[in-house]
Protein backbone atom coordinates (compact mmCIF):
# COMPACT_ATOMS: atom_id res chain seq x y z
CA UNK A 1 22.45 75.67 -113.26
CA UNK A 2 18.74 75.59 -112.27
CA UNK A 3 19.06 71.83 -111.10
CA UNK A 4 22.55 73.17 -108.99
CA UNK A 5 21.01 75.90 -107.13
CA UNK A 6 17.43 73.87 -106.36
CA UNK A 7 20.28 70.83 -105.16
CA UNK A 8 21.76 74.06 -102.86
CA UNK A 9 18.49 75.65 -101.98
CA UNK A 10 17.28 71.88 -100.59
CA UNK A 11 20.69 71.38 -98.99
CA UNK A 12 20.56 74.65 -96.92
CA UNK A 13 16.83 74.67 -96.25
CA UNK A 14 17.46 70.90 -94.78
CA UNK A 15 21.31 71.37 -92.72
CA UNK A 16 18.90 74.30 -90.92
CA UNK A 17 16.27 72.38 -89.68
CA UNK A 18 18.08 69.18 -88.86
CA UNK A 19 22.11 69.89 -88.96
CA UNK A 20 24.79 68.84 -91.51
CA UNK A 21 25.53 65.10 -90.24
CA UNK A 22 21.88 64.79 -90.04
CA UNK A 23 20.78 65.33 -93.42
CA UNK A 24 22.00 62.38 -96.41
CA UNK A 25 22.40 63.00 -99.34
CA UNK A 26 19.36 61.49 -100.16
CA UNK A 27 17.35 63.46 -98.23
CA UNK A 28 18.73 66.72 -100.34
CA UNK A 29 17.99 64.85 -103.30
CA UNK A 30 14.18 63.81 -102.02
CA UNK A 31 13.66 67.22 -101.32
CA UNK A 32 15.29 68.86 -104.45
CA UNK A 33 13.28 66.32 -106.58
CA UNK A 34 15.99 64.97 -107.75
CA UNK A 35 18.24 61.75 -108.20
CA UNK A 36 21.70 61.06 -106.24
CA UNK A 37 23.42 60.21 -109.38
CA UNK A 38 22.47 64.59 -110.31
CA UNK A 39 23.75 65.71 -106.83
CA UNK A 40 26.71 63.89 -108.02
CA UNK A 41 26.48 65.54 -110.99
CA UNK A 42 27.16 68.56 -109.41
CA UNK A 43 29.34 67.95 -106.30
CA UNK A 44 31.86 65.78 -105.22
CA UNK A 45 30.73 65.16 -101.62
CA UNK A 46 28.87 66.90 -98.97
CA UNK A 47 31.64 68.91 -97.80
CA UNK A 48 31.64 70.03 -101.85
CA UNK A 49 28.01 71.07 -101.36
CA UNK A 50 28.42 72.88 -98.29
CA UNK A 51 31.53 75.00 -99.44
CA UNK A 52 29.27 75.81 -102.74
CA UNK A 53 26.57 76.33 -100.43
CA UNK A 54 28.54 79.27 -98.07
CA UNK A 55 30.33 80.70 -102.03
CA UNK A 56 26.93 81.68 -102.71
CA UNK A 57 26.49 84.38 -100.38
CA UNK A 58 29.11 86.49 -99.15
CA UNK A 59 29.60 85.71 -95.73
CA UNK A 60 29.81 88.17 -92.60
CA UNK A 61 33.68 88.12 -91.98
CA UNK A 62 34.70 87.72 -95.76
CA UNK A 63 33.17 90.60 -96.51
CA UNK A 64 34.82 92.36 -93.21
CA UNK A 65 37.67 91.59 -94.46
CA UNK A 66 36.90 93.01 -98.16
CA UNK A 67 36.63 96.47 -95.95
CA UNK A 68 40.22 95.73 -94.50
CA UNK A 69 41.67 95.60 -97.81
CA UNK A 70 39.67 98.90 -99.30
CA UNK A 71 40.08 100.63 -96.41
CA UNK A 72 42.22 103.84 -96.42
CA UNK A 73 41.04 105.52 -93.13
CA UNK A 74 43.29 107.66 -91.14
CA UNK A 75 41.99 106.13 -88.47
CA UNK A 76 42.93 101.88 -88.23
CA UNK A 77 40.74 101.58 -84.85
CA UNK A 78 37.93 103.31 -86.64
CA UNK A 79 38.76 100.81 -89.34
CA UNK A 80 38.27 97.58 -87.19
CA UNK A 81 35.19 99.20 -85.34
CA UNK A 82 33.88 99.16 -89.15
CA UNK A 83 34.51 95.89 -90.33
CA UNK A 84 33.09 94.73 -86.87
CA UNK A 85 30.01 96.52 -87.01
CA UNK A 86 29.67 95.46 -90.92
CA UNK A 87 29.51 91.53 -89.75
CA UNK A 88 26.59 92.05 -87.35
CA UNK A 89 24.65 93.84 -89.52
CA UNK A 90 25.30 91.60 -92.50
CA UNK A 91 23.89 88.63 -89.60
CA UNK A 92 20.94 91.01 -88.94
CA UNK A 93 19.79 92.17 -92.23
CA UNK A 94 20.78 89.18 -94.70
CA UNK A 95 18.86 86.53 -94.30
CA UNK A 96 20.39 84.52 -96.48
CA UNK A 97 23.75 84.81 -94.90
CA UNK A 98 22.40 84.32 -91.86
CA UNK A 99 20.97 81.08 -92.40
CA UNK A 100 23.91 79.78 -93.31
CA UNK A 101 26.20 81.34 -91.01
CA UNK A 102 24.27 79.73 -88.62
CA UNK A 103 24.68 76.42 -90.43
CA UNK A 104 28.23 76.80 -90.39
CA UNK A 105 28.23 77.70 -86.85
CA UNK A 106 25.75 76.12 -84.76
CA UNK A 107 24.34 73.22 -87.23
CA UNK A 108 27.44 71.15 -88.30
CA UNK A 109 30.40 68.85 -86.67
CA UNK A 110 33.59 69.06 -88.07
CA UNK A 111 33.82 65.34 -89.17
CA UNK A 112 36.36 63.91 -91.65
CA UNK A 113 33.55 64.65 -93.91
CA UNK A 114 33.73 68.03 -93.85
CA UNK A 115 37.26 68.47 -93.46
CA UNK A 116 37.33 71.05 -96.14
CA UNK A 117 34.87 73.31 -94.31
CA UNK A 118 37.18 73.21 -91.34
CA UNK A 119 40.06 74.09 -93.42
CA UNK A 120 38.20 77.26 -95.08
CA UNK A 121 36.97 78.37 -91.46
CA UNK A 122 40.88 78.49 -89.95
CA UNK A 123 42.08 80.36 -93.26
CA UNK A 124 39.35 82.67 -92.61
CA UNK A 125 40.49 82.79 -89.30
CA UNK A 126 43.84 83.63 -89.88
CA UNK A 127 43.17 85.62 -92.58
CA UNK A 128 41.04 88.08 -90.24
CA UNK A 129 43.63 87.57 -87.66
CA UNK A 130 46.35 88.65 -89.75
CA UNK A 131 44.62 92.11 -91.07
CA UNK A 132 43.05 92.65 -87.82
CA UNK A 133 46.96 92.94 -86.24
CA UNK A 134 48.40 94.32 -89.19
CA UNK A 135 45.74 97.32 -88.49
CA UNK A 136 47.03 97.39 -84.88
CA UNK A 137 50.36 97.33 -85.63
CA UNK A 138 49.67 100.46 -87.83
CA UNK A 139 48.08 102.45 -85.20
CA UNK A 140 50.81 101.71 -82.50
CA UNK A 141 53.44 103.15 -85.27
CA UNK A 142 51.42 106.15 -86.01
CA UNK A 143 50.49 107.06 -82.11
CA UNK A 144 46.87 106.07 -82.25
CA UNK A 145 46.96 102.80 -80.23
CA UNK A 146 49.07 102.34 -77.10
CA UNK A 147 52.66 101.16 -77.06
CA UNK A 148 53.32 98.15 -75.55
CA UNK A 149 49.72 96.46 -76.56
CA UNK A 150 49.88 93.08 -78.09
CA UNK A 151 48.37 92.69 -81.98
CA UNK A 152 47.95 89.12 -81.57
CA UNK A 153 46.11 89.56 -78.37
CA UNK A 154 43.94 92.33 -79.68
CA UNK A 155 42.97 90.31 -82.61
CA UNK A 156 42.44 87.09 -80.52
CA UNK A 157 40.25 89.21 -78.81
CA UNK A 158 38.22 90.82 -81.49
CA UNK A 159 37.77 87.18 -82.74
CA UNK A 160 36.42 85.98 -79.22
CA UNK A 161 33.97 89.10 -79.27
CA UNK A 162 32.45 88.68 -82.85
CA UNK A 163 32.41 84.68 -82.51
CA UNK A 164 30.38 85.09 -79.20
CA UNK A 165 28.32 87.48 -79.82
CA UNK A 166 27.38 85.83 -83.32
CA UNK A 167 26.67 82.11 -81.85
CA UNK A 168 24.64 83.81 -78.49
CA UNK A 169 22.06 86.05 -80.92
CA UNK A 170 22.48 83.26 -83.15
CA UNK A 171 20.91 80.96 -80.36
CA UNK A 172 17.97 83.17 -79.54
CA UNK A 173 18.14 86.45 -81.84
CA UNK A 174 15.36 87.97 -79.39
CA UNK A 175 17.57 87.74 -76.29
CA UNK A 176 19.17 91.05 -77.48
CA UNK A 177 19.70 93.79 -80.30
CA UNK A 178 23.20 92.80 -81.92
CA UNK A 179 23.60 95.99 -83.38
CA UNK A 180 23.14 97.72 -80.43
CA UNK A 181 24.51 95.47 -78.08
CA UNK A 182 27.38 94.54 -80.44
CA UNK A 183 28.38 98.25 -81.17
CA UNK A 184 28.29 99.06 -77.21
CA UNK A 185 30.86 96.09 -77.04
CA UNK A 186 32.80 97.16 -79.35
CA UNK A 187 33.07 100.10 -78.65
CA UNK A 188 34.04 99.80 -75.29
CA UNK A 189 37.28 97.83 -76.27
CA UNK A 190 38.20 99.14 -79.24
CA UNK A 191 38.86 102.88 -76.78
CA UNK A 192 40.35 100.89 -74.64
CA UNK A 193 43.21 100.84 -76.74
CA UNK A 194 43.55 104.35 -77.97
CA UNK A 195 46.56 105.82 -77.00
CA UNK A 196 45.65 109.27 -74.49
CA UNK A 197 47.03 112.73 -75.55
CA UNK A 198 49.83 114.01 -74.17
């Protein structure tokens, strides 16, 4: 287990500095101190290493969507303002996530390769997706959102806000206070869908 997680700790201290198709296998292996044949030991591939890699932390929008499925507010706006504001501070205050949420973001192509890390990344997709409009459909039924909005759209939406916001602080984390910033977003679009008292 000790050889494993050095093989892991080389692999994501390397796919930060110089990106996922830029680092070989035996430059994770140079830099773990160890042979090929023993990250082959361990992992099938690269793309193996990299989904073992993200499994060791819990990631930003997993866990958000963790807080979808414990959830019982009254409130499902107050609900998806939540999970939201759970993923940047995760980002902010994890540095371990972070790191490689940004390697999964803004240090890898998704090459044939990898093709399993795409894969997980549009299931988490959906998955979000899905709970994020299941939330909105709730709130339409029980008056809190406004008729007529679109669940897809919201969520689409959401999903364009968090992945944006992410991969700009991401890019220079002192160009502005995701929290802040982030909850101010949120915020803003997440009333714009409250339904007004009659």
């Amino acid at each position: 287990m000790a050889t494993r997680d050095s093989i892991l700790d080389a692999a994501e201290q390397l796919f930060v500095k110089q990106g996922v198709s830029g680092t070989t296998l035996q430059h994770i292996a140079t830099a773990a101190g160890v042979t090929r044949g023993a990250i082959y030991w361990h992992f099938l591939d690269k793309g193996a290493m990299f989904n073992a890699m993200m499994e060791r932390v819990k990631m930003p929008l997993e866990s958000a969507m963790l807080l979808f499925d414990q959830a019982n507010a009254a409130d499902p706006i107050e609900v998806l303002r939540e999970s939201m504001m759970r993923v940047f501070r995760m980002t902010v205050e994890d540095p371990m996530a972070r790191r490689v949420f940004e390697i999964a973001t803004l240090k890898m192509e998704f090459t044939d390769e990898l093709n399993a890390v795409r894969e997980r990344r549009k299931l988490n997709q959906a998955s979000w997706m899905a709970r994020t409009e299941s939330r909105v459909r709730e709130g339409i039924a029980n008056g809190q959102v406004k008729a007529g909005v679109e669940p897809y759209a919201v969520a689409l939406g959401l999903w364009a806000i968090i992945d944006g916001l992410l991969r700009a602080w991401l890019l220079d984390p002192q160009e502005f206070d995701l929290i802040a910033l982030g909850t101010r977003i949120v915020d803003t679009h997440l009333e714009s869908l409250r339904a007004k008292p009659d």
